[in-house]
N, C-alpha and C. Protein backbone atom coordinates (compact mmCIF):
# COMPACT_ATOMS: atom_id res chain seq x y z
N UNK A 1 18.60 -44.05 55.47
CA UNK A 1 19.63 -43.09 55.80
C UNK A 1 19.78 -42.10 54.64
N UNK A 2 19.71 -40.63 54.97
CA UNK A 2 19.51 -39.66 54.12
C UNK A 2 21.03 -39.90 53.61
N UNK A 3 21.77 -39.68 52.33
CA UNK A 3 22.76 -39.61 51.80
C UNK A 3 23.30 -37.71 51.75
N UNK A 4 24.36 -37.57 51.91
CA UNK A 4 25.31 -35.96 51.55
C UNK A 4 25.50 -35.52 50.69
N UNK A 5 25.04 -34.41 50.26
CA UNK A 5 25.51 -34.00 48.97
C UNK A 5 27.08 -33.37 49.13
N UNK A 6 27.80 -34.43 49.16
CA UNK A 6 29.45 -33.96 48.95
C UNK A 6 29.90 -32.82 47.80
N UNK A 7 29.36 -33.07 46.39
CA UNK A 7 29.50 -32.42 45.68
C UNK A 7 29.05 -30.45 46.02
N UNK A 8 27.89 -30.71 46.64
CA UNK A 8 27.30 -29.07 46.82
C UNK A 8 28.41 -28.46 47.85
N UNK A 9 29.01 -29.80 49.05
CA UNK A 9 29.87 -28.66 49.91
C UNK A 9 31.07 -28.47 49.50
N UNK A 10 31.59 -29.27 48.58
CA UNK A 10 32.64 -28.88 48.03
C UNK A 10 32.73 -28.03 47.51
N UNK A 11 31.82 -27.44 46.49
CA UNK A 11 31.48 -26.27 45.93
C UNK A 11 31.72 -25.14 46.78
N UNK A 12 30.83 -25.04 47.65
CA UNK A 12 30.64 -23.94 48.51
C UNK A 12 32.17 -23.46 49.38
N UNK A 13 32.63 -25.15 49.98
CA UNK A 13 34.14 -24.73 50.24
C UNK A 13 34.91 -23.74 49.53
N UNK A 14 35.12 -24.28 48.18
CA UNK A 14 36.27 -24.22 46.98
C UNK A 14 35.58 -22.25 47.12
N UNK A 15 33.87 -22.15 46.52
CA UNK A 15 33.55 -20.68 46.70
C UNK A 15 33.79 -19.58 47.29
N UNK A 16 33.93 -20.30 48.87
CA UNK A 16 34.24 -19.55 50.23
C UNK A 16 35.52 -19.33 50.51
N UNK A 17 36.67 -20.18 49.62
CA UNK A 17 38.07 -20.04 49.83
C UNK A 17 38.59 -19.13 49.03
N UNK A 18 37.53 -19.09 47.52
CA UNK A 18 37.67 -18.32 46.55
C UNK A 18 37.57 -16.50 47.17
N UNK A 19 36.05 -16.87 47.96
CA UNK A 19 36.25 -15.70 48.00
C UNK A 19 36.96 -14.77 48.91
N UNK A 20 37.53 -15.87 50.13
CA UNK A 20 38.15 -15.09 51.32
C UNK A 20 39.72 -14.52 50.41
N UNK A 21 39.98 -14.76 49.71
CA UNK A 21 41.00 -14.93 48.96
C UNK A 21 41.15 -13.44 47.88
N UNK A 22 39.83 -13.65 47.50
CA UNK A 22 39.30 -11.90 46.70
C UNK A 22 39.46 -10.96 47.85
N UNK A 23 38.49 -11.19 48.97
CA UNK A 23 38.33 -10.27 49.58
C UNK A 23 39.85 -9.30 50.15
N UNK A 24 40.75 -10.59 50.34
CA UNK A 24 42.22 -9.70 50.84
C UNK A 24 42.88 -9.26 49.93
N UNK A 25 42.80 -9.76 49.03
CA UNK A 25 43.63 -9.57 47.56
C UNK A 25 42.62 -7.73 47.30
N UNK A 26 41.34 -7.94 47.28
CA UNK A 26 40.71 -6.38 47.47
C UNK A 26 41.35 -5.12 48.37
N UNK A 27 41.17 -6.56 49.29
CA UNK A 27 41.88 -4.81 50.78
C UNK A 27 43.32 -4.64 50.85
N UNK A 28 44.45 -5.47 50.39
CA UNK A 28 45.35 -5.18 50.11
C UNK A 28 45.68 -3.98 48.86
N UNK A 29 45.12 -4.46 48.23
CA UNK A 29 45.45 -3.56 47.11
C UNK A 29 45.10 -1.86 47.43
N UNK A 30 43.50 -1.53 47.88
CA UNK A 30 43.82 -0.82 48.09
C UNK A 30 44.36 -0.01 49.49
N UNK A 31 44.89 -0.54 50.50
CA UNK A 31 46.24 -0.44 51.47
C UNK A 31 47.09 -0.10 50.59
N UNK A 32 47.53 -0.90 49.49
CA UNK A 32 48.67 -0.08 48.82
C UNK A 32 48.54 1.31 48.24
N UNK A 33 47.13 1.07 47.56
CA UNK A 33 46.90 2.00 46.67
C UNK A 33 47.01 3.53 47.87
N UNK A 34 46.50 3.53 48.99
CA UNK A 34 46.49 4.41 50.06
C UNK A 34 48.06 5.15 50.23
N UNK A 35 48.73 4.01 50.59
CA UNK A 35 50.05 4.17 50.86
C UNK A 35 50.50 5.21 49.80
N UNK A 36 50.62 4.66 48.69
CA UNK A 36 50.83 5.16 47.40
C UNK A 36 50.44 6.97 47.41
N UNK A 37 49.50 6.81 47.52
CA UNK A 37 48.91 7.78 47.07
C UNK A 37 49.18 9.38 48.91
N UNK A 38 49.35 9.05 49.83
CA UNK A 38 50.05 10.06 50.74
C UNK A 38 51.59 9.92 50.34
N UNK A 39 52.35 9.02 50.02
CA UNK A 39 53.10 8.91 50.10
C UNK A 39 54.27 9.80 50.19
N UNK A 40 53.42 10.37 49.30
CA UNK A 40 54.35 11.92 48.57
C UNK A 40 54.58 12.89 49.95
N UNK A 41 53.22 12.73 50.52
CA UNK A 41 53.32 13.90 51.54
C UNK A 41 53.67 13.54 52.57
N UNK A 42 53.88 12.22 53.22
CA UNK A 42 55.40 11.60 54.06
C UNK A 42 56.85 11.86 54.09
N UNK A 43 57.22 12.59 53.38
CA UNK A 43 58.25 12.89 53.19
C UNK A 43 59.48 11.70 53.03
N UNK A 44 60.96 11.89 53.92
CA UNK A 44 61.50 11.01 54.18
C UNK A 44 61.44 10.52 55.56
N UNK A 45 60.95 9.03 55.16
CA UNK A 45 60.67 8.29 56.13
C UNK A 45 62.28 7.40 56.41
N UNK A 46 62.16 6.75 57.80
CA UNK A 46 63.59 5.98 58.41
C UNK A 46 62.92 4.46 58.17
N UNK A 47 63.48 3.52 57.65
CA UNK A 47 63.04 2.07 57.81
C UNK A 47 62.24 2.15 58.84
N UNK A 48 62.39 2.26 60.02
CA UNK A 48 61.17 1.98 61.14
C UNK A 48 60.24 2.42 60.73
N UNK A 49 60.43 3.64 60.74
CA UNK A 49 58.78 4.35 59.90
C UNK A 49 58.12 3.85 58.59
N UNK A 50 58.35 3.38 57.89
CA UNK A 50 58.38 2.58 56.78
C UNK A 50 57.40 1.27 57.44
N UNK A 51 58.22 0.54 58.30
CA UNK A 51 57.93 -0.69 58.81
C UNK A 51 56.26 -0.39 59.66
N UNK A 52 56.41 0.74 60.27
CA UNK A 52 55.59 0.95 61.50
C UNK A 52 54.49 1.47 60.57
N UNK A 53 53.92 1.99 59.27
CA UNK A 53 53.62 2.11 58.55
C UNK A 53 52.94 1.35 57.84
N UNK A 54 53.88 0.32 57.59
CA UNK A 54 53.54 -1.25 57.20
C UNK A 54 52.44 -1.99 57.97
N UNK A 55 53.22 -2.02 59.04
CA UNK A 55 52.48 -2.81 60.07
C UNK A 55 51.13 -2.30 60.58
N UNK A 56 51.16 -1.25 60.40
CA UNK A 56 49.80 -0.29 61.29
C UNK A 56 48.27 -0.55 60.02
N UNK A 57 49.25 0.28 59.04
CA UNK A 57 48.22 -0.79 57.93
C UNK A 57 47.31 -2.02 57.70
N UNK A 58 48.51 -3.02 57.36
CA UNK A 58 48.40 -4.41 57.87
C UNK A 58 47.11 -4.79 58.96
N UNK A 59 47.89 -4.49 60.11
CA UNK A 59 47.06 -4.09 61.43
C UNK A 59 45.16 -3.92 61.43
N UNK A 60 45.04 -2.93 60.72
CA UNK A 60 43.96 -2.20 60.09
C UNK A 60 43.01 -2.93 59.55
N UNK A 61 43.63 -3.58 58.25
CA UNK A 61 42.91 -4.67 57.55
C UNK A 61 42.63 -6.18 58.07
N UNK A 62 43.75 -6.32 58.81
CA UNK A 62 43.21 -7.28 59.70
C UNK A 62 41.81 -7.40 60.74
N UNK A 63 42.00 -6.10 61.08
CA UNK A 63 40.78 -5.85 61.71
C UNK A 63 39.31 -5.83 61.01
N UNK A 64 39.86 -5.20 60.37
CA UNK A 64 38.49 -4.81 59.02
C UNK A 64 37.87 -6.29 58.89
N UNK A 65 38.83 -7.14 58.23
CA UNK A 65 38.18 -8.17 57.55
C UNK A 65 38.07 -9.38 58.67
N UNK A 66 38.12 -9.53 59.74
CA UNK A 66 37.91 -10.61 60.83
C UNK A 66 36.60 -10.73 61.29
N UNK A 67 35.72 -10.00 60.97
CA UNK A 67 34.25 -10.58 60.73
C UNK A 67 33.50 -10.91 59.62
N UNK A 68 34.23 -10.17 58.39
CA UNK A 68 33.11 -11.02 57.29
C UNK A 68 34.02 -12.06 56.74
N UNK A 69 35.66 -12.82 57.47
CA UNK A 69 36.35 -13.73 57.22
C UNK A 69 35.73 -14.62 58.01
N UNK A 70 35.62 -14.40 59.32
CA UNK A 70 34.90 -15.64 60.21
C UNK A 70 33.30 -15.69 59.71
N UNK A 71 32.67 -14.90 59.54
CA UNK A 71 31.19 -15.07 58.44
C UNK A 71 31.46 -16.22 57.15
N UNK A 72 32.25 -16.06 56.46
CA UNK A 72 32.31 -16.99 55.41
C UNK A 72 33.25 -18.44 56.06
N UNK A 73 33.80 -18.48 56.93
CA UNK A 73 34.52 -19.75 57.69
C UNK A 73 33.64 -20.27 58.40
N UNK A 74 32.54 -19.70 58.88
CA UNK A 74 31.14 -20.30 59.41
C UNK A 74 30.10 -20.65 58.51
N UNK A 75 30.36 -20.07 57.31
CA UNK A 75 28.68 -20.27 56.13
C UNK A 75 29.03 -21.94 56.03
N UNK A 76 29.89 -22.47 55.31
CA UNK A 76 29.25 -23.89 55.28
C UNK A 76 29.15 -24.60 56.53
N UNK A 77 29.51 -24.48 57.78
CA UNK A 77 28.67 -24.76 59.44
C UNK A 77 27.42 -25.62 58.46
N UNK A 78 26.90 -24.53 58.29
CA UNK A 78 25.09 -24.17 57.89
C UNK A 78 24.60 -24.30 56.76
N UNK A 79 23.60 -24.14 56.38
CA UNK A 79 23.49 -23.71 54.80
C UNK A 79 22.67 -22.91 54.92
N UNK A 80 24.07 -21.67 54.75
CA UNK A 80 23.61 -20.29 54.84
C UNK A 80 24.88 -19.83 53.46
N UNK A 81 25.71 -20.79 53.10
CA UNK A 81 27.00 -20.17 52.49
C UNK A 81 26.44 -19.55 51.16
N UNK A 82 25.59 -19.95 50.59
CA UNK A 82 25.11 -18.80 49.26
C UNK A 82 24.66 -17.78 50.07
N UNK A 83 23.94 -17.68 50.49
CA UNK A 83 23.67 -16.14 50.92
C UNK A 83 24.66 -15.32 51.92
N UNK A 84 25.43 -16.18 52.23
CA UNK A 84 26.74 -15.69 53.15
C UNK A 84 27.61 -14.95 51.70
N UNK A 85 27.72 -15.91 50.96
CA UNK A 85 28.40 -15.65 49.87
C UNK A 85 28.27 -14.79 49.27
N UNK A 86 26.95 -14.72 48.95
CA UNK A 86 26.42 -13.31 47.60
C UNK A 86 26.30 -12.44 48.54
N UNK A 87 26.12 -11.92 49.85
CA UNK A 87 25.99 -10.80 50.29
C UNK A 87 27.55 -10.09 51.02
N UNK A 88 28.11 -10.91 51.06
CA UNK A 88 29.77 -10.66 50.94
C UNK A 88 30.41 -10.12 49.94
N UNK A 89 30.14 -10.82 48.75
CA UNK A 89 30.48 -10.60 47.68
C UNK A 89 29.77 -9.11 46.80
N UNK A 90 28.53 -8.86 47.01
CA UNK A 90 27.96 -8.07 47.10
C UNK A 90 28.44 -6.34 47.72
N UNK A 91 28.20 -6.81 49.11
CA UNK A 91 28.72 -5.61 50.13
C UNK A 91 30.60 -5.47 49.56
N UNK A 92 30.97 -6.52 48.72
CA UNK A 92 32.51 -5.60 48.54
C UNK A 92 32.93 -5.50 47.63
N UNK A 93 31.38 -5.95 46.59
CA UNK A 93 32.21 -5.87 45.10
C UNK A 93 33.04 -6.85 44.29
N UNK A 94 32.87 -8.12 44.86
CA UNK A 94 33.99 -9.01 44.64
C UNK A 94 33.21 -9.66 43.00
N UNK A 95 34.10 -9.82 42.81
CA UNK A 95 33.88 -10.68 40.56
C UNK A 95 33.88 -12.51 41.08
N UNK A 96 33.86 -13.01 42.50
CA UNK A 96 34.56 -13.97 42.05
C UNK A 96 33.27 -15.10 41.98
């Protein structure tokens, strides 16, 4: 009976959590940085608008990142998660 390398998927877990974790912490920031930066030329906004703003954003990035999030929630499936990994990490720039 072939034995598991527990240790390698743990790795790859802990990697893949690491990096889903960069990746939003990335697209959040710059969502803010966006916000930030029209901001000026929004004028005065009403809480709703503010909120609806918020949310539409939000919204956005959610979208964005729901395929290369389910890509890395599928790499250890397989052993594909290093190259799931480095080309994720890669395509967004991530340090982690």
């Amino acid at each position: 009976m072939a034995s598991i390398d527990t240790a390698g998927f743990q790795n790859s877990e802990f990697e893949i959590s690491e990096t889903l974790v960069s990746l939003r912490e990335r697209f959040e920031a710059v969502r803010r940085g966006e916000i930030q930066r029209v901001r000026g030329r929004l004028g005065d906004l009403s809480p709703d608008q503010e909120n609806a703003i918020d949310s539409l954003s939000h919204a956005l990035i959610e979208r964005v990142l729901q395929a290369p999030m389910a890509m890395l929630e599928n790499a250890s499936a397989g052993n594909q998660a290093v190259l799931v990994l480095a080309t994720v990490r890669r395509i967004f720039n991530l340090r982690t």
